[in-house]
Protein backbone atom coordinates (compact mmCIF):
# COMPACT_ATOMS: atom_id res chain seq x y z
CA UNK A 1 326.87 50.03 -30.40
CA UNK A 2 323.03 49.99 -29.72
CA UNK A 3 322.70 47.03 -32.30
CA UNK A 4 325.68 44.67 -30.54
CA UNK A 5 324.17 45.70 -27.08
CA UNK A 6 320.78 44.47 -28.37
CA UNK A 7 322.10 41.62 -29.73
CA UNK A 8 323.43 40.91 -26.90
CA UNK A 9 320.38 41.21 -24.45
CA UNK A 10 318.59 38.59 -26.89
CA UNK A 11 321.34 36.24 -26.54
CA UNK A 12 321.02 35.96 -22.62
CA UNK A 13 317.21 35.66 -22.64
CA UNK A 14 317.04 31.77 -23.80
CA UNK A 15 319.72 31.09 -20.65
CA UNK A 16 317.18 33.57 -18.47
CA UNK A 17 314.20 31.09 -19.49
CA UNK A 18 316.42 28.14 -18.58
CA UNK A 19 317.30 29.44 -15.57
CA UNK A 20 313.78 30.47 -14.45
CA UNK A 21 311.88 26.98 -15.54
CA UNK A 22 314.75 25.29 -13.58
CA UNK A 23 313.77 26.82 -10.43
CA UNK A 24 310.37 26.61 -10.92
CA UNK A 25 310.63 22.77 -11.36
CA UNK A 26 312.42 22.43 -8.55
CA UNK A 27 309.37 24.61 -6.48
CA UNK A 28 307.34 22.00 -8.03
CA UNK A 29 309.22 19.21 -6.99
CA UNK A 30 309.35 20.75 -3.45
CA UNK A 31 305.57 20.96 -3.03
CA UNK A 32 304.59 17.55 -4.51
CA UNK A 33 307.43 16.18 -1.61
CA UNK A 34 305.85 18.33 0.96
CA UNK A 35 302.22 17.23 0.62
CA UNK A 36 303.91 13.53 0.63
CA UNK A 37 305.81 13.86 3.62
CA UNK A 38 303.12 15.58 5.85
CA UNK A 39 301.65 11.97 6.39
CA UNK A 40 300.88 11.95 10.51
CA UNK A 41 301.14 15.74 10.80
CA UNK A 42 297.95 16.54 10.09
CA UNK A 43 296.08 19.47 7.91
CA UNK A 44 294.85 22.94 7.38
CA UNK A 45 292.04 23.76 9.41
CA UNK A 46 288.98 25.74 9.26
CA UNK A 47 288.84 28.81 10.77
CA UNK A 48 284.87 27.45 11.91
CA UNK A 49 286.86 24.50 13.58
CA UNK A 50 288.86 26.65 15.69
CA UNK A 51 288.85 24.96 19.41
CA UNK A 52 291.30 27.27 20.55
CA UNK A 53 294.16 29.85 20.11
CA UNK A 54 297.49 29.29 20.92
CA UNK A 55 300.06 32.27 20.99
CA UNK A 56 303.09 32.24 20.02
CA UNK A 57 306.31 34.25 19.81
CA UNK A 58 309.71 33.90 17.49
CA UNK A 59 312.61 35.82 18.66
CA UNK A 60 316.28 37.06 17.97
CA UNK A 61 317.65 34.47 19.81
CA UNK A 62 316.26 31.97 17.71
CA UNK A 63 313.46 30.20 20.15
CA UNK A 64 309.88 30.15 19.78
CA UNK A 65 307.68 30.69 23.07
CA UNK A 66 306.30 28.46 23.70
CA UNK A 67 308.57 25.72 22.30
CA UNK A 68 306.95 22.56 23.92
CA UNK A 69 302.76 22.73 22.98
CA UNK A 70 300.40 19.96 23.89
CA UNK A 71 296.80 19.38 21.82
CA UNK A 72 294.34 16.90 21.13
CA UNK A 73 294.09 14.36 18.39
CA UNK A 74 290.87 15.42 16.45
CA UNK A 75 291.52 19.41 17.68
CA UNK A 76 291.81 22.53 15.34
CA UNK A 77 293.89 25.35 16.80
CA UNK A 78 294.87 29.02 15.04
CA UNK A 79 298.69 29.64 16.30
CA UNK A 80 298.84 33.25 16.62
CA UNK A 81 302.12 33.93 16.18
CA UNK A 82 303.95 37.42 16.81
CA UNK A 83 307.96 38.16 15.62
CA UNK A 84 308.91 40.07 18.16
CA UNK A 85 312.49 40.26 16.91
CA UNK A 86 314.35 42.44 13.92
CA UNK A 87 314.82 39.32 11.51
CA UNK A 88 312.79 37.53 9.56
CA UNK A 89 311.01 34.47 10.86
CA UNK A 90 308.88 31.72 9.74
CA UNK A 91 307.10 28.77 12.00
CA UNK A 92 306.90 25.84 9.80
CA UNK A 93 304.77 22.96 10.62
CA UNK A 94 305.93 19.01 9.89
CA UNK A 95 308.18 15.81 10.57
CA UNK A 96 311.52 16.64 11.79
CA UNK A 97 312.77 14.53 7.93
CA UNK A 98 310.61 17.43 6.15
CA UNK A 99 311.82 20.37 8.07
CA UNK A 100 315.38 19.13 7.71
CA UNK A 101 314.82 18.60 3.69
CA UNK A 102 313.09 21.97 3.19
CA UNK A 103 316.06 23.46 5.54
CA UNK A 104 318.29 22.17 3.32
CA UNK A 105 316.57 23.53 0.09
CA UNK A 106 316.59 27.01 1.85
CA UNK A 107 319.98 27.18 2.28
CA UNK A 108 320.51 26.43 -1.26
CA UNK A 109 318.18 28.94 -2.57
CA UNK A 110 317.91 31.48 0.28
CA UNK A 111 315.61 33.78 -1.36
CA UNK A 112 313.19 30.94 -2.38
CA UNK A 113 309.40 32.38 -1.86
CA UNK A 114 307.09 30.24 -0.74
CA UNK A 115 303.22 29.82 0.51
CA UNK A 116 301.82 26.48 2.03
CA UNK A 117 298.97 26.10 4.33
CA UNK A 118 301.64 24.74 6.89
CA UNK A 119 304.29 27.90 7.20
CA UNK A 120 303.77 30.94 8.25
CA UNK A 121 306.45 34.06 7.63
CA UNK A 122 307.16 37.06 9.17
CA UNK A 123 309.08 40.13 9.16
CA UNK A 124 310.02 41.91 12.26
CA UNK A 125 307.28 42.87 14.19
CA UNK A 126 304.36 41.22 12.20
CA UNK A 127 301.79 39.07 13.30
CA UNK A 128 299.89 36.07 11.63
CA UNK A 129 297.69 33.18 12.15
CA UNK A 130 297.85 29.90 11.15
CA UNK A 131 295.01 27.51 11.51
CA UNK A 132 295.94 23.61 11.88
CA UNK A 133 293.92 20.48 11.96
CA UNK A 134 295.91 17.67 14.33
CA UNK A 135 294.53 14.61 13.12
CA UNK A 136 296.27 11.53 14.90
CA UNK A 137 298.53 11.45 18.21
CA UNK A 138 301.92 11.47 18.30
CA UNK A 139 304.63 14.63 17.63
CA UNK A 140 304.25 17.25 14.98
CA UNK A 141 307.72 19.06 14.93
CA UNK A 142 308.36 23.07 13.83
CA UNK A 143 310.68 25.25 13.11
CA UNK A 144 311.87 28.34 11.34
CA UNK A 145 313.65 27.46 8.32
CA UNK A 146 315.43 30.46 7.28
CA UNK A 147 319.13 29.53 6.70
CA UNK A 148 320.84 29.38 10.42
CA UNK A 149 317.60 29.83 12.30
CA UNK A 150 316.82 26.06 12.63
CA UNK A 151 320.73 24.90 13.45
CA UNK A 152 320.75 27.73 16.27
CA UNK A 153 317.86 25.60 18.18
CA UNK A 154 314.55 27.80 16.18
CA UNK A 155 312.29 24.09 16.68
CA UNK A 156 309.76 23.44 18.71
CA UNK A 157 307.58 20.24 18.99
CA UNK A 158 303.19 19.99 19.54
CA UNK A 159 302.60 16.85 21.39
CA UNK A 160 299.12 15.48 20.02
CA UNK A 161 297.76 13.44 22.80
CA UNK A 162 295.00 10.59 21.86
C-alpha cells in the first residue's frame, strides 16, 4: 500500500511542474505587458523626490477617497493610502486598457500574487505608501483590481496638468 501510494505521489509531480512553470510564464508574460503598457503613466519615484503626500482611503463600498486627484507634470508624490474597510484592497496605478487587462487576469487567477512598483495591496486596516513619478500631462487612471472591486466603481483618475 505504501509502495502504490508512493508511486503514485511521483506520478503527479511532472503534471505539478507543468502546472507551476505554466503560471509562472504567464506572471512573466504579465510583467513584460505591464512595463509596455505604462507608456504616458509615468514611473516609480524617489522617496528624495517626494513634493508632496497625498492620502488616500479604499473602502467597503468599493470607492477610493479621494477618487478625482490633480498633480503636476514633472511632480513626485507618495499616496498614503489607508484600507479602512474588512476586505482586501489594492490601488493600482495605469491606463484604463492596462487596468482592464490585469482585471481580467485577476479574475482568472484570483489568488495571483503580485509586486510592481505601481500597486499597492492591503488587508483590512493596513496602511502603505506608494511613491510615483508623473512624467507628462494628461490622465493616469487607478483602481483596485481584486475580482468585483473594479466593476463595482473601485477607479479613480490623477489628472496631470502641464
Amino acid at each position: 500500500m505504501k509502495t502504490t501510494l508512493s508511486v503514485l505521489m511521483l506520478s503527479l509531480l511532472p503534471g505539478l511542474a507543468l502546472a507551476a512553470g505554466e503560471h509562472g510564464h504567464h506572471e512573466g508574460h504579465h510583467a513584460a505587458s505591464m512595463q509596455q503598457s505604462m507608456h504616458g503613466v509615468g514611473r516609480p519615484g524617489q522617496p528624495a523626490e517626494v513634493s508632496r503626500t497625498i492620502a488616500v482611503e479604499m473602502s467597503d463600498d468599493m470607492r477610493f477617497t479621494p477618487a478625482a486627484i490633480e498633480v503636476k507634470a514633472g511632480e513626485t508624490v507618495r499616496f498614503f493610502v489607508k484600507n479602512a474597510g474588512k476586505l482586501n484592497h489594492e490601488l493600482v496605478l495605469g491606463n484604463l486598457a492596462m487596468l482592464k487587462e490585469h482585471a481580467d487576469m485577476m479574475r482568472e487567477m484570483p489568488h495571483m500574487q503580485h509586486a510592481e512598483p505601481n500597486m499597492l495591496s492591503l488587508k483590512p486596516g493596513q496602511k502603505g505608501g506608494l511613491v510615483w513619478h508623473f512624467d507628462q500631462a494628461g490622465t493616469v487612471d487607478f483602481a483596485c483590481l481584486i475580482p468585483g472591486h473594479m466593476e463595482a466603481g473601485m477607479t479613480g483618475q490623477v489628472k496631470v496638468a502641464q
